[in-house]
N, C-alpha and C. Protein backbone atom coordinates (compact mmCIF):
# COMPACT_ATOMS: atom_id res chain seq x y z
N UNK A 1 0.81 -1.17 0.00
CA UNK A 1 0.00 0.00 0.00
C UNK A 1 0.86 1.25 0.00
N UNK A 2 1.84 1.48 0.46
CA UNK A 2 2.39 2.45 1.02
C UNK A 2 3.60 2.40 -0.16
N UNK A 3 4.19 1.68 -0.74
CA UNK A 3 4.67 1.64 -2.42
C UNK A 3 3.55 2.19 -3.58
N UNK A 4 2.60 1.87 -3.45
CA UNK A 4 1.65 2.61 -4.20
C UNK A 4 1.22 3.83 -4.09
N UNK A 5 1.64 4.29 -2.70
CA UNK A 5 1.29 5.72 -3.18
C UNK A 5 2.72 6.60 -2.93
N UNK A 6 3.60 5.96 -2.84
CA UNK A 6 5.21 6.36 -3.28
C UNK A 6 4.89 6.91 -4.74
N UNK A 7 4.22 5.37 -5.57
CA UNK A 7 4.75 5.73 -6.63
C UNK A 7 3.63 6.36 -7.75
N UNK A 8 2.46 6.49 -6.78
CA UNK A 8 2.08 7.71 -6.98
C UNK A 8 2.21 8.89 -6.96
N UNK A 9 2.13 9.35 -6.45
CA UNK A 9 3.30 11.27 -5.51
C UNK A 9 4.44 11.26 -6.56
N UNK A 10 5.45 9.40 -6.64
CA UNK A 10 6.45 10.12 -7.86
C UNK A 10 5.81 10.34 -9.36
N UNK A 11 4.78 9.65 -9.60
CA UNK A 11 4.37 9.78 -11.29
C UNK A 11 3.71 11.73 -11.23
N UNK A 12 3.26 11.87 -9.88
CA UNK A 12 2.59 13.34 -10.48
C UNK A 12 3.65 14.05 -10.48
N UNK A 13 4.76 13.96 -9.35
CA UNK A 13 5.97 14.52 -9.93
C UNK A 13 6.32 14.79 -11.16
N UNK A 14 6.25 13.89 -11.44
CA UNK A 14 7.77 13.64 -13.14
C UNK A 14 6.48 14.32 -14.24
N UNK A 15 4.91 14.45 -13.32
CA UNK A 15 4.01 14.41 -14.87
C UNK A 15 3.95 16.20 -14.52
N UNK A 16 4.09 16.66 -13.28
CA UNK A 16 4.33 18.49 -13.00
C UNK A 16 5.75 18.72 -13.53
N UNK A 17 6.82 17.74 -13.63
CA UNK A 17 7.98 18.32 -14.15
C UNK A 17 8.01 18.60 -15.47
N UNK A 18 7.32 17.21 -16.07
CA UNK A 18 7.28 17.05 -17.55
C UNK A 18 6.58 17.88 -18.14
N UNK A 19 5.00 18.80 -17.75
CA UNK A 19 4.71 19.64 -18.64
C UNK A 19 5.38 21.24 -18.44
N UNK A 20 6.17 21.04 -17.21
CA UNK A 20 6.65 22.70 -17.07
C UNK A 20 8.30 22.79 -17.76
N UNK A 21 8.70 21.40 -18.05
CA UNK A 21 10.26 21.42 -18.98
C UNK A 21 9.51 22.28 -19.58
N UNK A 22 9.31 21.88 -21.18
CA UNK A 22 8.95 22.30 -22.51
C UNK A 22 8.71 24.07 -22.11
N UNK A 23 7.75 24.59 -21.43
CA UNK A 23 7.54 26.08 -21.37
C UNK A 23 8.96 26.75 -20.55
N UNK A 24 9.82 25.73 -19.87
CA UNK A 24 10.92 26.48 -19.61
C UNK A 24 11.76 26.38 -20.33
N UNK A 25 12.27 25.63 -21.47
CA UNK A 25 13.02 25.42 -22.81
C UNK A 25 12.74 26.34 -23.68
N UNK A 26 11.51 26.54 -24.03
CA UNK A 26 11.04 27.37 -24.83
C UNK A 26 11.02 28.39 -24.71
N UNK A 27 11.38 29.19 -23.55
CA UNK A 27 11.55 30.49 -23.39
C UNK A 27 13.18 30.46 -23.23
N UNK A 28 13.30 29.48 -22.56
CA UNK A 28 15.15 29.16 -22.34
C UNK A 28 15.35 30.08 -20.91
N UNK A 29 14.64 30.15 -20.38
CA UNK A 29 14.26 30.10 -18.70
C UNK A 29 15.14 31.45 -18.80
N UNK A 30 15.09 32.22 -19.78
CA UNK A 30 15.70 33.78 -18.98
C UNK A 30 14.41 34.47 -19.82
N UNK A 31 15.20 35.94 -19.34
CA UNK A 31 14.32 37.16 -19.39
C UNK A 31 15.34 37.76 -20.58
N UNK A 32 14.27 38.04 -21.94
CA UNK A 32 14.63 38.26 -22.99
C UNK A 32 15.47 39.66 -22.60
N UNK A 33 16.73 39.86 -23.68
CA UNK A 33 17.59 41.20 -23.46
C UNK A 33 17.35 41.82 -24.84
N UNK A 34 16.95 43.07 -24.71
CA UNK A 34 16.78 43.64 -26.31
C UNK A 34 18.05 43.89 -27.25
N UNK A 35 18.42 43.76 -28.17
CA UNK A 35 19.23 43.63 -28.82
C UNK A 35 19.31 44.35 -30.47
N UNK A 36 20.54 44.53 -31.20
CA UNK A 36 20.15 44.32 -32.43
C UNK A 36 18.98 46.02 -33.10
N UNK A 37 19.39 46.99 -32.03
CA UNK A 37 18.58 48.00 -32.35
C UNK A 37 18.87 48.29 -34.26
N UNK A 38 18.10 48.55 -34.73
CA UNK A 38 18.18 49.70 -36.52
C UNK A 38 17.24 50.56 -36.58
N UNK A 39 17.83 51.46 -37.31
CA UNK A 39 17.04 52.83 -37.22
C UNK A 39 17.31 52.86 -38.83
N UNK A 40 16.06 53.40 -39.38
CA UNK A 40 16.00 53.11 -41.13
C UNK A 40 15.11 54.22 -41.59
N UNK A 41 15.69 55.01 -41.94
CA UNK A 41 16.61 55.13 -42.70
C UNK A 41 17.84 55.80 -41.98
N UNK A 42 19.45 55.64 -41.69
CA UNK A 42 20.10 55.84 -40.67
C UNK A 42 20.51 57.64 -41.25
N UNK A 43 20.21 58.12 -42.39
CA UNK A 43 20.49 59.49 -42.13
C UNK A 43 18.89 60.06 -42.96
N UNK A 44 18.88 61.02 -41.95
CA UNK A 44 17.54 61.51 -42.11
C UNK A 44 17.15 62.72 -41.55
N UNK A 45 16.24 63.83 -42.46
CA UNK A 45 15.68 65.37 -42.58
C UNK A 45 15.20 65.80 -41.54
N UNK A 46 15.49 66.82 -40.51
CA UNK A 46 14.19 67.06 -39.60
C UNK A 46 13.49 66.98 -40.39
N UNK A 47 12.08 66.35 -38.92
CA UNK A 47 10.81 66.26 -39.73
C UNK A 47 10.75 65.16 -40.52
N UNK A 48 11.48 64.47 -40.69
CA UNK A 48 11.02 62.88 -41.48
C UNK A 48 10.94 61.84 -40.16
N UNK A 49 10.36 60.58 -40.50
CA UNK A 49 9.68 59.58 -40.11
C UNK A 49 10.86 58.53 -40.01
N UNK A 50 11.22 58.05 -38.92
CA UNK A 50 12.55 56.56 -38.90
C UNK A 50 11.93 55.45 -37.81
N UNK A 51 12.02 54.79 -38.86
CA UNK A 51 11.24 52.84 -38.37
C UNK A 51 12.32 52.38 -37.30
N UNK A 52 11.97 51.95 -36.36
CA UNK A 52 12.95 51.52 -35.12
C UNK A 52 12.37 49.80 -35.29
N UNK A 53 13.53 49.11 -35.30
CA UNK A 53 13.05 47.35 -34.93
C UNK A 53 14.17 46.94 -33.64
N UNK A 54 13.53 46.52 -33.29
CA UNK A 54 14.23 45.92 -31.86
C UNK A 54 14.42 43.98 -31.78
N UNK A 55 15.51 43.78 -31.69
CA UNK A 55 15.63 42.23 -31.57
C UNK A 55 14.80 41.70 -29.88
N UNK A 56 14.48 40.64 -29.50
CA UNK A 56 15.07 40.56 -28.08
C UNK A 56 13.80 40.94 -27.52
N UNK A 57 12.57 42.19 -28.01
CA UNK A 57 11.79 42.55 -27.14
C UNK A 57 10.55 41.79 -27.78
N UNK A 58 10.12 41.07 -27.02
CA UNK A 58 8.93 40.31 -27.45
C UNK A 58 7.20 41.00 -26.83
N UNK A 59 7.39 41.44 -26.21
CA UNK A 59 6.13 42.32 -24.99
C UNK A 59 6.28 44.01 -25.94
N UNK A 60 6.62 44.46 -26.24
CA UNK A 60 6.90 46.02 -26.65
C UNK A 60 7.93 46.63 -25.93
N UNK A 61 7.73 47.58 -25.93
CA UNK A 61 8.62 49.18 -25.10
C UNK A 61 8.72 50.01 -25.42
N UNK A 62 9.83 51.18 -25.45
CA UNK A 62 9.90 52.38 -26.00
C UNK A 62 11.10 52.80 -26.19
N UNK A 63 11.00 53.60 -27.32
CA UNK A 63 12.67 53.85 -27.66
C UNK A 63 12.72 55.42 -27.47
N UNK A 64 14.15 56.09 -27.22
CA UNK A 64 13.94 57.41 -26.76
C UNK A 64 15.24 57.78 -27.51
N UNK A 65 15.06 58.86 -27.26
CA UNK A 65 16.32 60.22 -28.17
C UNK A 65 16.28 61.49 -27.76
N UNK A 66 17.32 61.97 -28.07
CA UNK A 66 17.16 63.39 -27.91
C UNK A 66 16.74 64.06 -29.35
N UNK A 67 16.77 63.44 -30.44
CA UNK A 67 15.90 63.91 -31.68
C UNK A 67 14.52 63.72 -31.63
N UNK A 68 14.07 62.97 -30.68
CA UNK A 68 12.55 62.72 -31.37
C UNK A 68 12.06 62.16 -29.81
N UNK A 69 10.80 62.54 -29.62
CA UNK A 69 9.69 62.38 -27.94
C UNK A 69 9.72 60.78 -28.41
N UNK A 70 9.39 60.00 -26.76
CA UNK A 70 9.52 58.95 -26.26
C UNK A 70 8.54 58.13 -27.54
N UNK A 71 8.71 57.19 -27.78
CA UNK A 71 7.96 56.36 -28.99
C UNK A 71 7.63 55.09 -28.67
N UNK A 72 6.93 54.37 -29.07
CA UNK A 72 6.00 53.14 -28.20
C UNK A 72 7.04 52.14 -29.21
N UNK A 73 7.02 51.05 -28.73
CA UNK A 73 7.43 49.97 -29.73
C UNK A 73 6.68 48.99 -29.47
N UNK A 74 5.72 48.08 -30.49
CA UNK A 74 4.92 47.38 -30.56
C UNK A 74 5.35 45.53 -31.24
N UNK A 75 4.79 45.06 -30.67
CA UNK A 75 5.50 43.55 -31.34
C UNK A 75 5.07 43.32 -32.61
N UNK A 76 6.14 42.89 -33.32
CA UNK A 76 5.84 42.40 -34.75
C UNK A 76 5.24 40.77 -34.61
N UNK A 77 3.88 40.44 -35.65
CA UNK A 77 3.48 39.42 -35.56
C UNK A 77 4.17 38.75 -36.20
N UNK A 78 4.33 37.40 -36.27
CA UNK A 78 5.15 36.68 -36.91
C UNK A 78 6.59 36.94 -36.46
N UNK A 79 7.38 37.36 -36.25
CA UNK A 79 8.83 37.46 -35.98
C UNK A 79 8.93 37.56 -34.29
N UNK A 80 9.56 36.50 -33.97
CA UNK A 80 10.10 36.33 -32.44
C UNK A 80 10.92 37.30 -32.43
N UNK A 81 10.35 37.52 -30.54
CA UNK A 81 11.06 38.51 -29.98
C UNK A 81 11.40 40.02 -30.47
N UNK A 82 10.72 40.31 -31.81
CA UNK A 82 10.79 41.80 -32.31
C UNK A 82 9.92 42.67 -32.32
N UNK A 83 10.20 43.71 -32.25
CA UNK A 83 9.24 45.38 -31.81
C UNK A 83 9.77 46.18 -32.73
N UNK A 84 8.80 46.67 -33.37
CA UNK A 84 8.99 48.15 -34.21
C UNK A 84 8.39 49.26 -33.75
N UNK A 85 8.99 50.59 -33.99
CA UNK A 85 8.00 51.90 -33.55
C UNK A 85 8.27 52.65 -34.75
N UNK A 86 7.88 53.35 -35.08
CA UNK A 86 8.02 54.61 -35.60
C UNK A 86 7.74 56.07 -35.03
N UNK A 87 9.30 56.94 -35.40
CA UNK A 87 9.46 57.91 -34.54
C UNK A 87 9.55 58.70 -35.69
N UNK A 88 8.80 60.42 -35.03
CA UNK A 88 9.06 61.58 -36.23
C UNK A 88 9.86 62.65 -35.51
N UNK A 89 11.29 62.69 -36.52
CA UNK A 89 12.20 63.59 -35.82
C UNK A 89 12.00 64.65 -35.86
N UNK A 90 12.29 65.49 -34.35
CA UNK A 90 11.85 67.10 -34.71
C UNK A 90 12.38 67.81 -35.19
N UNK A 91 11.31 69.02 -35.67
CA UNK A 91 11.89 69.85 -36.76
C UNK A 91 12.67 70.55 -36.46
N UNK A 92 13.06 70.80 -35.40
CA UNK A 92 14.29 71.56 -35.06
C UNK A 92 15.65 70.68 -34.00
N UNK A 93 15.51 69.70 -34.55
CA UNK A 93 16.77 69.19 -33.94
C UNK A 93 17.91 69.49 -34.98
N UNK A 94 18.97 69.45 -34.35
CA UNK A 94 20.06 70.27 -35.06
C UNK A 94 21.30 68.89 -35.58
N UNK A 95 21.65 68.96 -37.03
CA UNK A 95 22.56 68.43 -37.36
C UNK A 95 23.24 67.02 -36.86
N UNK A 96 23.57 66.31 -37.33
CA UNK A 96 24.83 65.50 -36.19
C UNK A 96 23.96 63.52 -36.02
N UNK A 97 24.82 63.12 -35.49
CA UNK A 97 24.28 61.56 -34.59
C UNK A 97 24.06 61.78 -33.52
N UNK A 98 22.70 60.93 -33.97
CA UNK A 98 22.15 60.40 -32.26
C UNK A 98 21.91 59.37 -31.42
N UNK A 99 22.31 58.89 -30.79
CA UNK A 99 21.81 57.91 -30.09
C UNK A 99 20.08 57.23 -29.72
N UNK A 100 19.89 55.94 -29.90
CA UNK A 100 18.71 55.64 -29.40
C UNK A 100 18.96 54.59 -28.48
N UNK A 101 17.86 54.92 -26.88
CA UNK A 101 17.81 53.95 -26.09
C UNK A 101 16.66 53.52 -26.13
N UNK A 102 16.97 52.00 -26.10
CA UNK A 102 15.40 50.88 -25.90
C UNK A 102 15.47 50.65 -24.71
N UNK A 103 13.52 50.32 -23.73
CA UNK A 103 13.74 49.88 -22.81
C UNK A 103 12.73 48.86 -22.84
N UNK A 104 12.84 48.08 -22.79
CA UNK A 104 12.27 46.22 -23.26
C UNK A 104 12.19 45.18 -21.73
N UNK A 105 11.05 44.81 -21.21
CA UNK A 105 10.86 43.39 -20.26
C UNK A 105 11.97 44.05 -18.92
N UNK A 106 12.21 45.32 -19.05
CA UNK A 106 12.77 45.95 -17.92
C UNK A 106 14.08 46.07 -17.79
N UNK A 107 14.41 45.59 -19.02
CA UNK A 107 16.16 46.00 -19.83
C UNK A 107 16.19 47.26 -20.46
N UNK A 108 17.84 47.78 -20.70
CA UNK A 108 18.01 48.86 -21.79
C UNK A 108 18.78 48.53 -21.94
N UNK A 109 18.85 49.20 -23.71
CA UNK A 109 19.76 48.74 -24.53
C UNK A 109 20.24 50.11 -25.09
N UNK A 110 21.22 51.22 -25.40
CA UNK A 110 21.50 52.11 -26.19
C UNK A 110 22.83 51.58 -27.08
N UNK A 111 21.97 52.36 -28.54
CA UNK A 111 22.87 52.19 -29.37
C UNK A 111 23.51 53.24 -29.78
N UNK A 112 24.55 53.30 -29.85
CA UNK A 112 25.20 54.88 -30.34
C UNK A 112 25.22 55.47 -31.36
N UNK A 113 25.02 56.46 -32.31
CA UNK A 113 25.07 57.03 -33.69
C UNK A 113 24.40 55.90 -34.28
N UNK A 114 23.17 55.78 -34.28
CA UNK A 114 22.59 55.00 -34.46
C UNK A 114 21.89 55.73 -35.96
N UNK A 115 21.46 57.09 -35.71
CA UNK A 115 21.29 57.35 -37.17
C UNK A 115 21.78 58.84 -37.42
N UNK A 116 21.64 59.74 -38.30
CA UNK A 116 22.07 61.14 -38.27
C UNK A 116 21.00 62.07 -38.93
N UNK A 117 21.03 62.95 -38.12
CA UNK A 117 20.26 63.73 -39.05
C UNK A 117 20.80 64.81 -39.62
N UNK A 118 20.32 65.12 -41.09
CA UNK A 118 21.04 66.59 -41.53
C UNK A 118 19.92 67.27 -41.72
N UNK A 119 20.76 68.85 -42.18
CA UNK A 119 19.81 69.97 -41.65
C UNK A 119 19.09 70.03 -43.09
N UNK A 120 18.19 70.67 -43.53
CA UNK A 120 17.67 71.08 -44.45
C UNK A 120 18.07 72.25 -45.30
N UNK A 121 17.53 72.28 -46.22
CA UNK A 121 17.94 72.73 -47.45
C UNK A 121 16.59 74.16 -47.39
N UNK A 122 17.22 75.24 -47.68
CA UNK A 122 16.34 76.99 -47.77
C UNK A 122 15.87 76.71 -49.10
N UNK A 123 14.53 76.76 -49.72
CA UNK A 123 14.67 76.60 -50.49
C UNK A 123 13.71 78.50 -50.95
N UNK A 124 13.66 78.78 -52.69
CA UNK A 124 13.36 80.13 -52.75
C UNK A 124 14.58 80.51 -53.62
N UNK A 125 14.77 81.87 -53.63
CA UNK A 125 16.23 82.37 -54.50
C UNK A 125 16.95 82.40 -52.84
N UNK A 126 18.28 81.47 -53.53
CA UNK A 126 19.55 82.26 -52.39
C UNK A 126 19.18 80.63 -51.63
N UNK A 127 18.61 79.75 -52.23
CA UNK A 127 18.44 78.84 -51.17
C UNK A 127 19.12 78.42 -50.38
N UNK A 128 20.22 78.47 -50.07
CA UNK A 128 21.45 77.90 -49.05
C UNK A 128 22.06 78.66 -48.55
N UNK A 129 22.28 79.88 -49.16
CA UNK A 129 22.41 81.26 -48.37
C UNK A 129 21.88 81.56 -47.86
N UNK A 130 22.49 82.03 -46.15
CA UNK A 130 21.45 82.85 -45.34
C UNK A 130 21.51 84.31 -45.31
N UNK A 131 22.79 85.03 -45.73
CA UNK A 131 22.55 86.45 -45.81
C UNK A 131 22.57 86.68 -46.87
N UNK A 132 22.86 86.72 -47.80
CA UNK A 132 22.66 87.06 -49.02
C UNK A 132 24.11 87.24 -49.60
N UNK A 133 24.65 87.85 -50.74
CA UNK A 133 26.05 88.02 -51.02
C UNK A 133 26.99 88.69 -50.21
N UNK A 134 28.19 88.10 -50.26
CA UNK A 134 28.61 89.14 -48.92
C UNK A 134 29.96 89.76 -50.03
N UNK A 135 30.65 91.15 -49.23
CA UNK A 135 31.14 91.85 -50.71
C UNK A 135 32.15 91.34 -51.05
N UNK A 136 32.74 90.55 -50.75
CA UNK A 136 33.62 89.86 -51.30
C UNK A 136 33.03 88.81 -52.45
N UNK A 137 31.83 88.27 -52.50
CA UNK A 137 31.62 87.75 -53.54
C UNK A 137 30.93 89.05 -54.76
N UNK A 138 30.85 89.91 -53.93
CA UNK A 138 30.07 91.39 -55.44
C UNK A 138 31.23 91.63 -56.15
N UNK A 139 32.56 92.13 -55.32
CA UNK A 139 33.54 92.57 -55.82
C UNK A 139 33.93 91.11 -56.89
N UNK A 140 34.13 89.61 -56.88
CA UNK A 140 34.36 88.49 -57.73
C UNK A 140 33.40 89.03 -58.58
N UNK A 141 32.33 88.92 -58.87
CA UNK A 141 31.55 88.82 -59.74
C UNK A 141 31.49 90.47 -60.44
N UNK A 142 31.70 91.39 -59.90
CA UNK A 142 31.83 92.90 -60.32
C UNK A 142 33.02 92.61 -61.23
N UNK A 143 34.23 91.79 -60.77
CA UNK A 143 35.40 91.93 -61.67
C UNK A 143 35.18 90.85 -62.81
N UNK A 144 34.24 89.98 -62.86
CA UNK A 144 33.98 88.75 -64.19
C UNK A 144 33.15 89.69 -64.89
N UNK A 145 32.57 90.63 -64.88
CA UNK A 145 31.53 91.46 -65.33
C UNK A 145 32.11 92.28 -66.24
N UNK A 146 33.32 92.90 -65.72
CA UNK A 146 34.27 93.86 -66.38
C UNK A 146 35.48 93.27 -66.88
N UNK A 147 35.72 92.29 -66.72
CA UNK A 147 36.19 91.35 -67.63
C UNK A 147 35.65 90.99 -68.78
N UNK A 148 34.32 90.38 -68.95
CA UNK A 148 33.38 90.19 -69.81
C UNK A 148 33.75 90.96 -71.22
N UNK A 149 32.99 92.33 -70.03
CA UNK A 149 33.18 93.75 -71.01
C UNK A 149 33.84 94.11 -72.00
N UNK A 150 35.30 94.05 -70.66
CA UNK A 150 36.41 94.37 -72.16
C UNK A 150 36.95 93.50 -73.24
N UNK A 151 36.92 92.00 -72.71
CA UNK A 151 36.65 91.23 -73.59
C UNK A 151 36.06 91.05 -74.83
N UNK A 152 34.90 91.52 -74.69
CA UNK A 152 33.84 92.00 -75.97
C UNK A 152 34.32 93.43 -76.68
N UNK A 153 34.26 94.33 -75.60
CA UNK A 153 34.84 95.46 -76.83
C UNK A 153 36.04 95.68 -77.27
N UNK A 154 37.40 94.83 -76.78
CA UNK A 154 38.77 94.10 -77.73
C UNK A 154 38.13 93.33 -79.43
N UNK A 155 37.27 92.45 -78.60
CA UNK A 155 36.81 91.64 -79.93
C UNK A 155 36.22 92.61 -81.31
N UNK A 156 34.90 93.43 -80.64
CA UNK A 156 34.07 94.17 -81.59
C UNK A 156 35.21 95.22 -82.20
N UNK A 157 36.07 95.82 -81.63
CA UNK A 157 37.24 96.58 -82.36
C UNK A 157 37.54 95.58 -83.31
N UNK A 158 38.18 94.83 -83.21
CA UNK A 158 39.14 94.18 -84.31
C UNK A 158 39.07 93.70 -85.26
N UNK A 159 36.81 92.99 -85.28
CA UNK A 159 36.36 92.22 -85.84
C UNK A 159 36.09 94.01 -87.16
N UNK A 160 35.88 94.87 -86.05
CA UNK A 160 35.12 96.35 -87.27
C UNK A 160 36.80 96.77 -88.06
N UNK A 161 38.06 96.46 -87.45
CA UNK A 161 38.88 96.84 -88.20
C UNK A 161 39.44 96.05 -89.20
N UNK A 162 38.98 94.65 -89.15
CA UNK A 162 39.26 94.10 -90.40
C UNK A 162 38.48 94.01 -91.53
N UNK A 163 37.37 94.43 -91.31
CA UNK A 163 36.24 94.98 -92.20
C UNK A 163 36.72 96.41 -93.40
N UNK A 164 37.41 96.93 -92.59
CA UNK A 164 38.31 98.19 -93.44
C UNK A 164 39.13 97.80 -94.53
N UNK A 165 40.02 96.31 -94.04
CA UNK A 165 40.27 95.98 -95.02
C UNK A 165 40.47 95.91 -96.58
């Protein structure tokens, strides 16, 4: 009697061990680490839109910058363990690389120069100029002008004096 329910107590054992292996294999009994950050497109306009994917985060999170406010990251269906967000950089962040930090299942991950942004383009007359000519370029172009000039009236002389001919 008392073998029988030994080896009872051991079968529910091995049958509570046996269905909780498999869900601890399958996760591989840790706590996922986010990984593997990309930022796409890695150089990009104030004011444009950059896709964040995260390895590692299977639940979501959020990715942060000093270019662009805190951004949600959501799980991708089909692909283990990955999160995408999309973040819109502000319009006045200035030039240069930035860093993005993920924070995932209560990890962080920062990646460094992760993407860059450049500044924009004036557009209008003078588009890339911000003051306008400065005199050092009037005086260049004042002297191609009068160059021009005499150029032409050397020519128109010489072309009317062989006409005399």
């Amino acid at each position: 009697m008392r073998s029988s329910r030994a080896l009872a107590a051991a079968g529910a054992a091995v049958a509570v061990l046996g269905l909780a292996a498999p869900a601890a294999v399958a996760d591989g009994g840790r706590v996922p680490n986010p990984s593997n950050i990309v930022a796409l497109p890695s150089v990009i306009a104030r004011g444009g839109q950059l896709t964040i994917t995260v390895d590692g985060c299977p639940h979501g999170g959020t990715a942060t910058s000093n270019a662009f406010p805190r951004t949600d990251l959501t799980p991708i269906s089909g692909a283990n363990d990955t999160s995408r967000g999309t973040a819109t950089v502000d319009a006045d962040a200035r030039p240069g690389s930035y860093d993005i930090t993920v924070h995932c299942s209560g990890r962080t991950l920062t990646r460094p120069a992760a993407f860059t942004v450049i500044g924009g383009v004036r557009g209008g007359i003078g588009g890339s100029s911000t003051s306008g000519a400065t005199p050092t370029d009037i005086a260049i172009g004042g002297a191609l002008v009068a160059a021009a000039v005499a150029g032409s009236g050397v020519f128109w002389m010489r072309r009317r004096a062989e006409k005399r001919i």
